[in-house]
N, C-alpha and C. Protein backbone atom coordinates (compact mmCIF):
# COMPACT_ATOMS: atom_id res chain seq x y z
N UNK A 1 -20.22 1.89 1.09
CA UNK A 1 -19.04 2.43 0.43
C UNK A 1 -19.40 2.68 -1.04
N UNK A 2 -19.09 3.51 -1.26
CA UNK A 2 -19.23 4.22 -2.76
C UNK A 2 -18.16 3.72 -3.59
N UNK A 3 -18.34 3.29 -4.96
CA UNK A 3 -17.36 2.67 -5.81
C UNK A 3 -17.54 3.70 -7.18
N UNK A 4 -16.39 3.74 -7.71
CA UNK A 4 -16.64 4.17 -9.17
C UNK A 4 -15.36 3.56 -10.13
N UNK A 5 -16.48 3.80 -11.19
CA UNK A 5 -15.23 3.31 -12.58
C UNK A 5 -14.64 4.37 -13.49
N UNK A 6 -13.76 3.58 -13.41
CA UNK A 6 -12.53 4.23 -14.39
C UNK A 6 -12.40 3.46 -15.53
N UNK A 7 -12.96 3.96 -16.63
CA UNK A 7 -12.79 3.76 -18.12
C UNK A 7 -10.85 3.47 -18.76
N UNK A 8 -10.74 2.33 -18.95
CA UNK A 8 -9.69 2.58 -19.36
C UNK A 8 -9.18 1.67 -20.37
N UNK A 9 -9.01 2.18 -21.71
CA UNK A 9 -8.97 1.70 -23.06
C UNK A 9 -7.62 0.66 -22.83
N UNK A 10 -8.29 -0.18 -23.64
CA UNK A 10 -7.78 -1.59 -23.89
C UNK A 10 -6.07 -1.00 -24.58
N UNK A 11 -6.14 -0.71 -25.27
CA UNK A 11 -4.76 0.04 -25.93
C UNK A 11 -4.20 0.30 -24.78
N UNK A 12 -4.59 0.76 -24.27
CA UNK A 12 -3.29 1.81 -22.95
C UNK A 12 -2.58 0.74 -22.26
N UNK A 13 -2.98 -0.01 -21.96
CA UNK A 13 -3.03 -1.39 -20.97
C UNK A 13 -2.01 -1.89 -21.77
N UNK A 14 -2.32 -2.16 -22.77
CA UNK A 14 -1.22 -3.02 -23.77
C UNK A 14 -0.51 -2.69 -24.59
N UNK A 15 -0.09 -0.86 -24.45
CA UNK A 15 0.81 -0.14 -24.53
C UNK A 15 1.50 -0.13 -23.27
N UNK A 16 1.25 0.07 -21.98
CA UNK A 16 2.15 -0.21 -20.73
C UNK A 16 2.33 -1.26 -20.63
N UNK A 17 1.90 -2.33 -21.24
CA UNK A 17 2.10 -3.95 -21.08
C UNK A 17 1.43 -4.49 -19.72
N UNK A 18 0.44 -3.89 -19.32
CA UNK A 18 -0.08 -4.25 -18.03
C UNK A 18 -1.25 -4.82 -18.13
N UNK A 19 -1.78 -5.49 -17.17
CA UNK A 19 -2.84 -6.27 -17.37
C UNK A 19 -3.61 -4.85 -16.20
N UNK A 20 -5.17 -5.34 -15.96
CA UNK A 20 -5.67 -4.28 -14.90
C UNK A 20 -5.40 -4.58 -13.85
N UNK A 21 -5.27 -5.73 -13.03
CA UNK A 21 -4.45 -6.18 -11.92
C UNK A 21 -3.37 -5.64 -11.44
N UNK A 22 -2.41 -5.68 -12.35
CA UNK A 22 -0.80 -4.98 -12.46
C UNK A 22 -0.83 -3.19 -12.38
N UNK A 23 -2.10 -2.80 -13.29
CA UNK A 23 -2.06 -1.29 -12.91
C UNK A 23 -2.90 -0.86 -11.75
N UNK A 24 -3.69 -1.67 -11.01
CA UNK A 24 -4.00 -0.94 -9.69
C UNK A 24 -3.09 -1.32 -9.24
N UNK A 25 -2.23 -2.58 -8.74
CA UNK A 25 -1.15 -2.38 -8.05
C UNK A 25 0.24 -1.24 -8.33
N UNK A 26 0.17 -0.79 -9.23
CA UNK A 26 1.17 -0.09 -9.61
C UNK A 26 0.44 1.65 -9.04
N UNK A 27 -0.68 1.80 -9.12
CA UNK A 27 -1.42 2.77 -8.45
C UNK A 27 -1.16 2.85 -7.16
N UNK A 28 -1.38 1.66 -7.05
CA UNK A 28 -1.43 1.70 -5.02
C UNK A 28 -0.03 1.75 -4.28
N UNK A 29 1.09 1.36 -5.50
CA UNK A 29 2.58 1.33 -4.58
C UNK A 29 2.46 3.16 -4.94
N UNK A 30 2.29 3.41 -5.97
CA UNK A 30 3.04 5.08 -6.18
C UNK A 30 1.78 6.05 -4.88
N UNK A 31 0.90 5.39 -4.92
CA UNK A 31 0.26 6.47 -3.78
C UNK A 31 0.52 6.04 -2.18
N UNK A 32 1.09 4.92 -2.09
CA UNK A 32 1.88 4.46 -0.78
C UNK A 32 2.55 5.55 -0.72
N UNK A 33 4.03 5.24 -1.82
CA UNK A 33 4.84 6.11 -1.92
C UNK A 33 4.55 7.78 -1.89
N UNK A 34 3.83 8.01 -2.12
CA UNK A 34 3.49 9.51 -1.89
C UNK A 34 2.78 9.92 -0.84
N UNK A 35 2.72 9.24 -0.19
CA UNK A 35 1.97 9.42 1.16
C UNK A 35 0.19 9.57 1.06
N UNK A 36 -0.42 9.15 0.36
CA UNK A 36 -1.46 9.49 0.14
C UNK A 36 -2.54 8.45 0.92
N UNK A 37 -1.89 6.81 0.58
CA UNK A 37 -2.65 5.93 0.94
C UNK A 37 -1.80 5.25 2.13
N UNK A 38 -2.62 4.76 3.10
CA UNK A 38 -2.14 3.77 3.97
C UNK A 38 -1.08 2.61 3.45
N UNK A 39 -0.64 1.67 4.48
CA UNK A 39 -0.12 0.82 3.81
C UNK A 39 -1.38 -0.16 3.62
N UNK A 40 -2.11 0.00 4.78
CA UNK A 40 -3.35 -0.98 4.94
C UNK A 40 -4.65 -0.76 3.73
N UNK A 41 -4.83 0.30 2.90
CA UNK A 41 -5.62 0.63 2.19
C UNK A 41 -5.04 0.62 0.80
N UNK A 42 -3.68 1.04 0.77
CA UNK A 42 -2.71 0.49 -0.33
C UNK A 42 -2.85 -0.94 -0.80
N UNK A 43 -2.60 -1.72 0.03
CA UNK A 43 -2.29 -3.26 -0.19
C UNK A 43 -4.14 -3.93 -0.46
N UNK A 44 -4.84 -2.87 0.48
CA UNK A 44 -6.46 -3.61 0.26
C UNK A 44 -6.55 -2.94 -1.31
N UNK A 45 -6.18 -1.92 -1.77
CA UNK A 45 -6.66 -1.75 -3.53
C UNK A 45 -5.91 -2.71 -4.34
N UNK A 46 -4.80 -2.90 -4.29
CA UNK A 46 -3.66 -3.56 -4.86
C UNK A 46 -4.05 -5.11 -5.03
N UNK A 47 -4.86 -5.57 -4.08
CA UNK A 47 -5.73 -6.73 -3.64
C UNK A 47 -4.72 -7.82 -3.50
N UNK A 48 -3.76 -7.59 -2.32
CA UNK A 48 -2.32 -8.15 -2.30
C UNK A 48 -2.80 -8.41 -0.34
N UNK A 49 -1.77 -9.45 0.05
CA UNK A 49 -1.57 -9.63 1.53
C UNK A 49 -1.13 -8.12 2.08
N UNK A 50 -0.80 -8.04 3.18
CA UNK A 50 0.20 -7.20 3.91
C UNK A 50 1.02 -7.88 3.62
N UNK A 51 1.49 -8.63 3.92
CA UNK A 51 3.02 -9.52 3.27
C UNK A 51 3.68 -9.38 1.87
N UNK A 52 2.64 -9.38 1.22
CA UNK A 52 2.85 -9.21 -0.03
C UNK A 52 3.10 -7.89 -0.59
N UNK A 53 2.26 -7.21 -0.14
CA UNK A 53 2.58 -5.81 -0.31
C UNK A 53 4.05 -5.19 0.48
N UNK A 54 3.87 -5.55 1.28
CA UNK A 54 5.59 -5.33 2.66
C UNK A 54 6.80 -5.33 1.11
N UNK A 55 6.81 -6.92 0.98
CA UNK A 55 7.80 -7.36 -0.13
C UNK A 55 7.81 -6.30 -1.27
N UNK A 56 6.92 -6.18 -1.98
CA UNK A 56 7.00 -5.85 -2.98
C UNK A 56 7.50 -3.96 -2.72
N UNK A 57 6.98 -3.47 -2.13
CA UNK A 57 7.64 -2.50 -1.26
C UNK A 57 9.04 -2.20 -1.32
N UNK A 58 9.95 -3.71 -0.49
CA UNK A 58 10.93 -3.66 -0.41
C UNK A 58 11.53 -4.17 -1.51
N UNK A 59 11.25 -4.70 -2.09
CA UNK A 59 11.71 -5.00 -3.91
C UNK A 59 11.94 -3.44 -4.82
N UNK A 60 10.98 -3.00 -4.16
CA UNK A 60 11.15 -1.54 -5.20
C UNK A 60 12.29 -0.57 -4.38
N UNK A 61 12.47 -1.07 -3.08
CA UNK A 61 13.64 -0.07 -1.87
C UNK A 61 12.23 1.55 -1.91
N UNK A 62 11.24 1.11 -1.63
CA UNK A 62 10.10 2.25 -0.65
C UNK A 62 9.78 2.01 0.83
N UNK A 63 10.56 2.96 1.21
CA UNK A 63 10.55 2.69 2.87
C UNK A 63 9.36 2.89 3.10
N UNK A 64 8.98 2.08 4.32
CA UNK A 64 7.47 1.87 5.26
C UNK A 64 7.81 3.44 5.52
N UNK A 65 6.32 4.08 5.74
CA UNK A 65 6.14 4.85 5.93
C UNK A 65 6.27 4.97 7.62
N UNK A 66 6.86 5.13 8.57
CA UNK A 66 6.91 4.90 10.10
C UNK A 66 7.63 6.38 11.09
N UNK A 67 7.01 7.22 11.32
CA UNK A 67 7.54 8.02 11.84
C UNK A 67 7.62 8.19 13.27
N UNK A 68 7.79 9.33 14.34
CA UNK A 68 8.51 9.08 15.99
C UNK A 68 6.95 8.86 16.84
N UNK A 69 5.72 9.78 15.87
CA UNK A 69 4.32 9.80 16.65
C UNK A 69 3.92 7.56 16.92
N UNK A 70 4.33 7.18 15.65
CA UNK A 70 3.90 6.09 15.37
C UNK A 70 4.85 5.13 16.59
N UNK A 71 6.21 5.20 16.20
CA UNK A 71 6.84 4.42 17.51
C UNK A 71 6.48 4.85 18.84
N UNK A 72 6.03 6.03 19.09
CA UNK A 72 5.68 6.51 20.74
C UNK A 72 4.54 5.69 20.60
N UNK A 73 3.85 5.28 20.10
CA UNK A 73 2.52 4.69 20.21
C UNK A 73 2.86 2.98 20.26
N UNK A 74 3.76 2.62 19.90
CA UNK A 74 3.88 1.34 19.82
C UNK A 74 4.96 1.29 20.94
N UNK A 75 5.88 1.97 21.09
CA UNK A 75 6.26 1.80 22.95
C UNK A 75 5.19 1.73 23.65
N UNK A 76 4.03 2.37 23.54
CA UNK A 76 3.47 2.38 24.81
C UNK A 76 2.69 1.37 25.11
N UNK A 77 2.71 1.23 23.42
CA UNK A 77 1.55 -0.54 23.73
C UNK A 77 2.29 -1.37 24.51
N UNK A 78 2.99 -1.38 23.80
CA UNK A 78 4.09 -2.44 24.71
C UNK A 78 4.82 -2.67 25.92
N UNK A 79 4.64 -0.97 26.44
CA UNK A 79 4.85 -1.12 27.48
C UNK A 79 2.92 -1.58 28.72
N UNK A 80 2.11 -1.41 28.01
CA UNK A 80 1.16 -1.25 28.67
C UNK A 80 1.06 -2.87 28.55
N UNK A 81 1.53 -3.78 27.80
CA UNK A 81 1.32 -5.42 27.96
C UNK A 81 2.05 -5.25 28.60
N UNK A 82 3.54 -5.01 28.97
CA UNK A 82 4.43 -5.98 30.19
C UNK A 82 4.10 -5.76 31.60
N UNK A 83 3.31 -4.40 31.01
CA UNK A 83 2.84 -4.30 33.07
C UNK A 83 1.76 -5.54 32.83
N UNK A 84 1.35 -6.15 32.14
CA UNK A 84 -0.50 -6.87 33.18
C UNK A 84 0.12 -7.91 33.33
């Protein structure tokens, strides 16, 4: 996996009052929110649980991203456990 850095002046940080912790998480909810990132790749930058990320989510009122392709797929799981 390829990594890169992002330069980002000490001022800015403590003009938004954020530590760097606080601004990748604040990265990773607004590109949740925009559909860009998973929830699962969201919460892995954010460097938060799924739980944690879920919450904080719903603290801000940003609905899970869950649409009809996604529930047809999770009926079927489910239906494919009650048959065995």
């Amino acid at each position: 996996m390829n990594t890169y850095t992002l330069e980002i002046p000490q001022d800015i940080l403590d003009s938004a009052r954020l530590t760097l912790a606080e601004l990748k998480t604040e990265m990773a909810v607004a590109l949740y929110a925009q559909g860009r990132l998973s929830i699962g790749k969201a919460r892995e930058f954010a460097n938060l649980s799924l739980w944690e990320f879920r919450t904080l989510l719903d603290a801000r009122r940003i609905s899970p991203h869950y649409d009809e392709y996604e529930l047809a797929t999770d009926l079927a799981t489910l239906q494919s456990l009650e048959s065995r």
